[in-house]
PDB file of N, CA and C in Angstrom:
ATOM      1  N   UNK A   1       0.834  -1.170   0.000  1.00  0.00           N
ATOM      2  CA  UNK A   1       0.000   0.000   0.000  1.00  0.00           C
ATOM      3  C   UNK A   1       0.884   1.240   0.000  1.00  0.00           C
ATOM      4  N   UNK A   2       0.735   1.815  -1.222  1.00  0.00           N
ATOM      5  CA  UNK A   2       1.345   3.480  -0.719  1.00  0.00           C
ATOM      6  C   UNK A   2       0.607   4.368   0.569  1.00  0.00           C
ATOM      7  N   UNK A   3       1.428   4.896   1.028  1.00  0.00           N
ATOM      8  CA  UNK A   3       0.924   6.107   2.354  1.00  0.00           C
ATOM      9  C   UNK A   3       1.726   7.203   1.665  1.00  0.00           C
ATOM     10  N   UNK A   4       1.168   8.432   1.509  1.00  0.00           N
ATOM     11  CA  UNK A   4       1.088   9.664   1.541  1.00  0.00           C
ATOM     12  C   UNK A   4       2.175  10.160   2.816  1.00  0.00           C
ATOM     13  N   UNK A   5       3.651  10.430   2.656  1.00  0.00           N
ATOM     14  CA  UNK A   5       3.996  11.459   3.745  1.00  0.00           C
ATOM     15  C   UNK A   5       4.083  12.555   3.764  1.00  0.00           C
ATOM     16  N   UNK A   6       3.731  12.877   5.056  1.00  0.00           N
ATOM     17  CA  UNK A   6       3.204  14.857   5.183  1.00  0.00           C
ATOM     18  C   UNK A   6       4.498  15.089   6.185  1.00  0.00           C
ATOM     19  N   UNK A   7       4.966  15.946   5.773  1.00  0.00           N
ATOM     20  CA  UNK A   7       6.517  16.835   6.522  1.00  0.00           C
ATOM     21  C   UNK A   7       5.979  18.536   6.436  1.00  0.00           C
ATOM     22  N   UNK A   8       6.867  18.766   6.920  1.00  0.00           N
ATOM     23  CA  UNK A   8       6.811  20.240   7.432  1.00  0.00           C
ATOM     24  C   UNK A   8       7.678  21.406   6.155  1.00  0.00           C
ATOM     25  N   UNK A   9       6.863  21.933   6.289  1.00  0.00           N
ATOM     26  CA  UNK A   9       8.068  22.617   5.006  1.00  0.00           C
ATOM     27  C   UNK A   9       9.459  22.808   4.931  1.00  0.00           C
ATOM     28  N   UNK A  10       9.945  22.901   6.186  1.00  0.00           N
ATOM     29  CA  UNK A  10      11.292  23.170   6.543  1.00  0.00           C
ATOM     30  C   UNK A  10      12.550  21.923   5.472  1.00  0.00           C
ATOM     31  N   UNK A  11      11.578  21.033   5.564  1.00  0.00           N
ATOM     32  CA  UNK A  11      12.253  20.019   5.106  1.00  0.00           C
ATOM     33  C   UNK A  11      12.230  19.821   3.301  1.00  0.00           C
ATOM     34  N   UNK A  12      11.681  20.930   3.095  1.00  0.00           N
ATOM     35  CA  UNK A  12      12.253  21.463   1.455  1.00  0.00           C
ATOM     36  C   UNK A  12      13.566  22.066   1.063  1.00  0.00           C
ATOM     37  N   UNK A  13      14.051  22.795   2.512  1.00  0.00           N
ATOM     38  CA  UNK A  13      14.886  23.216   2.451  1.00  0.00           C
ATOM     39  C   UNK A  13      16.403  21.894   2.786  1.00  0.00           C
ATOM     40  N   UNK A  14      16.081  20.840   3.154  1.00  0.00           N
ATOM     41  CA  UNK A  14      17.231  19.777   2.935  1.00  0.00           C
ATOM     42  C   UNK A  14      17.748  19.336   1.585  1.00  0.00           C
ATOM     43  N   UNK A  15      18.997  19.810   1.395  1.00  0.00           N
ATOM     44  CA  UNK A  15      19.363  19.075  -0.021  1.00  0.00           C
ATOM     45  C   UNK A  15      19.874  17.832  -0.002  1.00  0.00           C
ATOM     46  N   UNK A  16      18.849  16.932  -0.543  1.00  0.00           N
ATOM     47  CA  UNK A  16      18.841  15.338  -1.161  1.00  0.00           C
ATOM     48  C   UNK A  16      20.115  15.143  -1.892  1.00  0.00           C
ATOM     49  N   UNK A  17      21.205  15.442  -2.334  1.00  0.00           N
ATOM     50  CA  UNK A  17      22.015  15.157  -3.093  1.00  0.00           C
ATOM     51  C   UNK A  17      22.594  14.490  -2.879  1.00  0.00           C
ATOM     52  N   UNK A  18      22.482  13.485  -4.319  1.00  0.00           N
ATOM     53  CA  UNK A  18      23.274  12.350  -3.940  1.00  0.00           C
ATOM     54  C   UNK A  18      22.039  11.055  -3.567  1.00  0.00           C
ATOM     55  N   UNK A  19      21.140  10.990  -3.223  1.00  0.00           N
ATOM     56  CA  UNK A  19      19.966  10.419  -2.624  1.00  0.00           C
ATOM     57  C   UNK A  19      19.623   9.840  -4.305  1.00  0.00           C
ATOM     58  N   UNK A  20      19.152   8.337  -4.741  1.00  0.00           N
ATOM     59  CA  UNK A  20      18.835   7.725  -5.217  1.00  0.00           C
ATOM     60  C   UNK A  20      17.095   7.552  -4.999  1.00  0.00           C
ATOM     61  N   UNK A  21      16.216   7.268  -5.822  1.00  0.00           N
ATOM     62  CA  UNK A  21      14.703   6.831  -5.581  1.00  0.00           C
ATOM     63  C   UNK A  21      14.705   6.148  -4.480  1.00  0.00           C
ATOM     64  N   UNK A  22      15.538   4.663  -4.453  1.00  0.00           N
ATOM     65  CA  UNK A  22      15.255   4.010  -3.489  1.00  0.00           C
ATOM     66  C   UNK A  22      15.542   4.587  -2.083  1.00  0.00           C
ATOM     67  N   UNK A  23      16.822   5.275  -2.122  1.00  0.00           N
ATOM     68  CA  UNK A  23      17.180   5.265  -0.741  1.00  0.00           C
ATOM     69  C   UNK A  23      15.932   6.974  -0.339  1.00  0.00           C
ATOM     70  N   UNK A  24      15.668   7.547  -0.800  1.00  0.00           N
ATOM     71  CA  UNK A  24      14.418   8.834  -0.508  1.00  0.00           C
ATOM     72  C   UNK A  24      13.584   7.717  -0.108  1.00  0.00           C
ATOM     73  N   UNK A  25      13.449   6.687  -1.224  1.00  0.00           N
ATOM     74  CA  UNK A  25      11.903   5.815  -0.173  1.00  0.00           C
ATOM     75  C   UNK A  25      12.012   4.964   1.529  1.00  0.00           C
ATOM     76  N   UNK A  26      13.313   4.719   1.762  1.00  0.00           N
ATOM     77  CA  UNK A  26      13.874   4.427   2.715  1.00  0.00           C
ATOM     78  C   UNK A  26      13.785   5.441   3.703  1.00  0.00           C
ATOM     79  N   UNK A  27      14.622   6.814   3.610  1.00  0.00           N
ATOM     80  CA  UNK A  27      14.427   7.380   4.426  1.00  0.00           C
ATOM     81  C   UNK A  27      13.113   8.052   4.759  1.00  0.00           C
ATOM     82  N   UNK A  28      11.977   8.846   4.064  1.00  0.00           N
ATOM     83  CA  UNK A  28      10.558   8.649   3.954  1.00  0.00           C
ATOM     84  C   UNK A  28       9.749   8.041   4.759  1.00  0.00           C
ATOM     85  N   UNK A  29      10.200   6.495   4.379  1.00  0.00           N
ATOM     86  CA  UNK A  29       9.229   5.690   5.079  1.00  0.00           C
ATOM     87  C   UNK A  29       9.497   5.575   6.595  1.00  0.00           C
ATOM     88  N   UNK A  30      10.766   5.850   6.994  1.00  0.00           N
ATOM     89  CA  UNK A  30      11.497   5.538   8.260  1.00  0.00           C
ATOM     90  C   UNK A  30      10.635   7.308   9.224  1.00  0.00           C
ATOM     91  N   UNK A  31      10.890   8.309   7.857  1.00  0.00           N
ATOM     92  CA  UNK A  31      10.620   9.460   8.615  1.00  0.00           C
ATOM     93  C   UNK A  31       8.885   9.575   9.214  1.00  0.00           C
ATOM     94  N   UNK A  32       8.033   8.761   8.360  1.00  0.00           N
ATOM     95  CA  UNK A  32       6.814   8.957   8.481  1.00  0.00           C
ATOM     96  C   UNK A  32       6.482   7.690   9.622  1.00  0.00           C
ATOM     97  N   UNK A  33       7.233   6.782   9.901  1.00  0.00           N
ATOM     98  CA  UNK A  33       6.903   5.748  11.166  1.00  0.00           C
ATOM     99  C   UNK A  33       7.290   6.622  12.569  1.00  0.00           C
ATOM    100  N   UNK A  34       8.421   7.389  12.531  1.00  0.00           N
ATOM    101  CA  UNK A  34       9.139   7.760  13.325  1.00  0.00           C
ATOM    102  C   UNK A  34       8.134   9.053  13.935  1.00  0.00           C
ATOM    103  N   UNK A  35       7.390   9.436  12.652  1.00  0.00           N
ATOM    104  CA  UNK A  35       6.438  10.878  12.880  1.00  0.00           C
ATOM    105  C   UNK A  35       5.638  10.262  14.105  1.00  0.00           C
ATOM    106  N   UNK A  36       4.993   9.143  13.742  1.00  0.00           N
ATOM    107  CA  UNK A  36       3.765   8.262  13.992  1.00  0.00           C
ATOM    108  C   UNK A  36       3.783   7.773  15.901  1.00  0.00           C
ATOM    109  N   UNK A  37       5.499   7.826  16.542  1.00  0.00           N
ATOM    110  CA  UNK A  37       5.901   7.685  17.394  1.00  0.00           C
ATOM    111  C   UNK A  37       6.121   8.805  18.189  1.00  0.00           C
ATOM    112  N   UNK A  38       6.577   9.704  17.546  1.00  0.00           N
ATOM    113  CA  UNK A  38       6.390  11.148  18.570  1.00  0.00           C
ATOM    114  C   UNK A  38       8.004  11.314  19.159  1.00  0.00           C
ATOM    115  N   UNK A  39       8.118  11.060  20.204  1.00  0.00           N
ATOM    116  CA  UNK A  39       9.571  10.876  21.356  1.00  0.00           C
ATOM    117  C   UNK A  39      10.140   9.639  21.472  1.00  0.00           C
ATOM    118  N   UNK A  40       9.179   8.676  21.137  1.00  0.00           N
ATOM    119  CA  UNK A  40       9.438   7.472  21.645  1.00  0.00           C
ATOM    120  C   UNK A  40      10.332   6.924  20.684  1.00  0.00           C
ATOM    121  N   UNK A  41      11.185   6.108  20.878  1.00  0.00           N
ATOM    122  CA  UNK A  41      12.340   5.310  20.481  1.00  0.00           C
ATOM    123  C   UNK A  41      11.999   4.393  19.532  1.00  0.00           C
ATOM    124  N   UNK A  42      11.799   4.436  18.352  1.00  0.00           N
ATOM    125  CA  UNK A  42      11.648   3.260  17.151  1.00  0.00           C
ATOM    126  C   UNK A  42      12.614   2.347  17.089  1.00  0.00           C
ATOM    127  N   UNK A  43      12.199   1.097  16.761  1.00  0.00           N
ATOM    128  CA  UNK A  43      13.436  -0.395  16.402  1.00  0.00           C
ATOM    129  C   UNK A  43      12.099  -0.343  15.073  1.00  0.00           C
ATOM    130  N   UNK A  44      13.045  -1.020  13.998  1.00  0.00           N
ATOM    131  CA  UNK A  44      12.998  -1.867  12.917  1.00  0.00           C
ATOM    132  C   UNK A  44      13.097  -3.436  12.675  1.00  0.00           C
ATOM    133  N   UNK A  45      12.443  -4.191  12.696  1.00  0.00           N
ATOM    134  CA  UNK A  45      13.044  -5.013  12.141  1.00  0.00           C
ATOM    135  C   UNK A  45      13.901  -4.779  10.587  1.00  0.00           C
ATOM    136  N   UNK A  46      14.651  -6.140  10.246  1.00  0.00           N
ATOM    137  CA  UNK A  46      14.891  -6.112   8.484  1.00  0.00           C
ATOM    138  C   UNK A  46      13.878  -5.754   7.520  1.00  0.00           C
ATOM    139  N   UNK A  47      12.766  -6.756   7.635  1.00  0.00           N
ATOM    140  CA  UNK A  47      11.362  -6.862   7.285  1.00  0.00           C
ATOM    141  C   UNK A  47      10.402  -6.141   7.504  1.00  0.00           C
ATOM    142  N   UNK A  48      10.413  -5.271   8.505  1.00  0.00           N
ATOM    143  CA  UNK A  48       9.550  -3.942   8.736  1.00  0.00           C
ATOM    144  C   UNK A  48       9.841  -3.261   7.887  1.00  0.00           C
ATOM    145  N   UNK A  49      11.167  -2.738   7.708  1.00  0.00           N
ATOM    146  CA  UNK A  49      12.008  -1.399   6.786  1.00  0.00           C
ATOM    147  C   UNK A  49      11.888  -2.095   5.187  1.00  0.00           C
ATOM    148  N   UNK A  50      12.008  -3.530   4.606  1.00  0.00           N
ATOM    149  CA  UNK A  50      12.026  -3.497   3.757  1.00  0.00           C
ATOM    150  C   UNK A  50      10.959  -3.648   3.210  1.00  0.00           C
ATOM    151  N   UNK A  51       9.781  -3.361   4.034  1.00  0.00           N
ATOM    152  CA  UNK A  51       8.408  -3.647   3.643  1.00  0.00           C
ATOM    153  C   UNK A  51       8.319  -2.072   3.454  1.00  0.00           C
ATOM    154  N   UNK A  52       8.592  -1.132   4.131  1.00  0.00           N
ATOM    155  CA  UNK A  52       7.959   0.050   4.428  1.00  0.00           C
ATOM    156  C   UNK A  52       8.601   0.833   3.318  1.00  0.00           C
ATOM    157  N   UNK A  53       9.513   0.349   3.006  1.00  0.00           N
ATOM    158  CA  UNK A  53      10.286   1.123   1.138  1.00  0.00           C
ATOM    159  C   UNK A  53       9.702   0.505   0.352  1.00  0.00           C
ATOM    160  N   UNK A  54       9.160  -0.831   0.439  1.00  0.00           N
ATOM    161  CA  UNK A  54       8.193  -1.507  -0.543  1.00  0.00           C
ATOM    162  C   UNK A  54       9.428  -1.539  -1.917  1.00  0.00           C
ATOM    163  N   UNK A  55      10.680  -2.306  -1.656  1.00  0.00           N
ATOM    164  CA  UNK A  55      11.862  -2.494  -1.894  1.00  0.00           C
ATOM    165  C   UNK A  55      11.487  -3.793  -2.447  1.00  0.00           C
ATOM    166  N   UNK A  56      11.516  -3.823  -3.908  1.00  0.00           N
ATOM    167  CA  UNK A  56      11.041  -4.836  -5.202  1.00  0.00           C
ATOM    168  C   UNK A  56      12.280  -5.972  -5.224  1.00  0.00           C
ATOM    169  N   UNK A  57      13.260  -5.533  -5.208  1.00  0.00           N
ATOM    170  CA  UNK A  57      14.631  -6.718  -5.161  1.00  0.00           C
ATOM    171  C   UNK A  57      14.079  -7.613  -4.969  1.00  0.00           C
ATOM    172  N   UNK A  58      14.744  -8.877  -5.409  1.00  0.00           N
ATOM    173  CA  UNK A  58      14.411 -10.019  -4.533  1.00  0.00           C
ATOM    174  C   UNK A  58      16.079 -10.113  -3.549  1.00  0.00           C
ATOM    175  N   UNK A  59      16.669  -9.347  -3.798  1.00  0.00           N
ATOM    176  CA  UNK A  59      18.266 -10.228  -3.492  1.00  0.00           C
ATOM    177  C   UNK A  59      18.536  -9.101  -2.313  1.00  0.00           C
ATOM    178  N   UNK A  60      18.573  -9.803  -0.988  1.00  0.00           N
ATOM    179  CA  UNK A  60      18.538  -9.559   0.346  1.00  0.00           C
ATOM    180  C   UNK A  60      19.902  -8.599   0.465  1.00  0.00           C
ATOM    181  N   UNK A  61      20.990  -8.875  -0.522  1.00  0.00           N
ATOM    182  CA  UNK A  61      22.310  -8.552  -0.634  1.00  0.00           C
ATOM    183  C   UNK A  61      22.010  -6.785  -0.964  1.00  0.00           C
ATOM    184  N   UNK A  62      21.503  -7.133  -1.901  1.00  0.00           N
ATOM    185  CA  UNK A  62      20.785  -5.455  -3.056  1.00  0.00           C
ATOM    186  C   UNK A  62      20.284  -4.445  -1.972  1.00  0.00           C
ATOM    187  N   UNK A  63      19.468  -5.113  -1.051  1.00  0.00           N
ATOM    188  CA  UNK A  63      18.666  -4.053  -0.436  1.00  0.00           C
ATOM    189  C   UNK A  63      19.782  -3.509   1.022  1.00  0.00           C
ATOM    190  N   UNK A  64      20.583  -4.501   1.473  1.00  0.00           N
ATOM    191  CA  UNK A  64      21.402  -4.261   2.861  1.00  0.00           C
ATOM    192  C   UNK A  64      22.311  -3.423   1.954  1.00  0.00           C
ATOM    193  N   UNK A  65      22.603  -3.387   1.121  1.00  0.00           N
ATOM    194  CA  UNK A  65      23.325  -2.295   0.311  1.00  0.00           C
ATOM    195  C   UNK A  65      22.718  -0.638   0.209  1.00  0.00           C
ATOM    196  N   UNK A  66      21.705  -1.164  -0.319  1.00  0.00           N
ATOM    197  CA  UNK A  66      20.714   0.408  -0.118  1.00  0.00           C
ATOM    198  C   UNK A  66      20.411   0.955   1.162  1.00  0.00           C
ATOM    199  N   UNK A  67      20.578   0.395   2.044  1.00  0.00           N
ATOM    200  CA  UNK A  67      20.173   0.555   3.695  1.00  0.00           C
ATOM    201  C   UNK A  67      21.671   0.784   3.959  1.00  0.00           C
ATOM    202  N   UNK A  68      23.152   0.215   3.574  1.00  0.00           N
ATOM    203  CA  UNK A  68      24.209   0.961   3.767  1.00  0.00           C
ATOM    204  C   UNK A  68      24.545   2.250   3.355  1.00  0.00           C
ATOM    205  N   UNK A  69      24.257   2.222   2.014  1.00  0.00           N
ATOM    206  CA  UNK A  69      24.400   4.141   1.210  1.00  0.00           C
ATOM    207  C   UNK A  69      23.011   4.947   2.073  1.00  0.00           C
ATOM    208  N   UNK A  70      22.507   4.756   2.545  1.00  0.00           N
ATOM    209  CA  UNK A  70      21.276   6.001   2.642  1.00  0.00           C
ATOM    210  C   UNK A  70      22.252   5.756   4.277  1.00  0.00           C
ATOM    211  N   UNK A  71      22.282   4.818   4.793  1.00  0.00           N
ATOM    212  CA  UNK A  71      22.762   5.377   6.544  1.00  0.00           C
ATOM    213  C   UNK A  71      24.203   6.487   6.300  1.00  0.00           C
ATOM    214  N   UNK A  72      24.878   5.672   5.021  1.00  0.00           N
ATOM    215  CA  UNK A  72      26.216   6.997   5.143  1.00  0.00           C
ATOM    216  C   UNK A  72      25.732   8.069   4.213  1.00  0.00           C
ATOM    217  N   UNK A  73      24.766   8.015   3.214  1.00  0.00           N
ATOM    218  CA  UNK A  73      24.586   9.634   3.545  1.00  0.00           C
ATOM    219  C   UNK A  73      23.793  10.626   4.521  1.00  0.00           C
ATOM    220  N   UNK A  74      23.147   9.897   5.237  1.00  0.00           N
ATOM    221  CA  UNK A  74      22.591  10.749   6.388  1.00  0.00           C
ATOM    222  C   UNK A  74      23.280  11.120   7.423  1.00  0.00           C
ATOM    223  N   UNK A  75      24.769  10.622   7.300  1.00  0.00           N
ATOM    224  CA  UNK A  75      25.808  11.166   8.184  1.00  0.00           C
ATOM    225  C   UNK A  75      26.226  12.196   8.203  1.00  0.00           C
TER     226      UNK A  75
END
């Protein structure tokens, strides 16, 4: 199922560069669970996150790859 995420405008002003489709749907989906929690401390499973990018791969290798580049560019 697609979900619609709603952010704040401020966050127009972040430059994505460098950010691939997949890994924007990664971080997105992480930002709109995380909305959904407030203060409270989110865990992931593997299978939560690769459900919530709705991450087509079949090859488990492909996607822990995409979940490596989006964590080092959010550094």
């Amino acid at each position: 199922m697609n979900e619609v995420v709603k952010y704040h405008n401020d966050m127009n002003s972040v430059a994505f560069r460098g950010f691939g489709k997949v890994e924007l749907d990664l971080f997105f989906a992480i930002c709109s669970k995380m909305r959904d929690e407030g203060k409270n401390e989110v865990e992931f499973t593997f299978h939560q996150i690769r459900s919530l990018s709705q991450f087509k791969k079949t090859s488990k290798e492909a996607f822990v790859n995409k979940l490596k580049s989006t964590y080092q560019k959010l550094l």
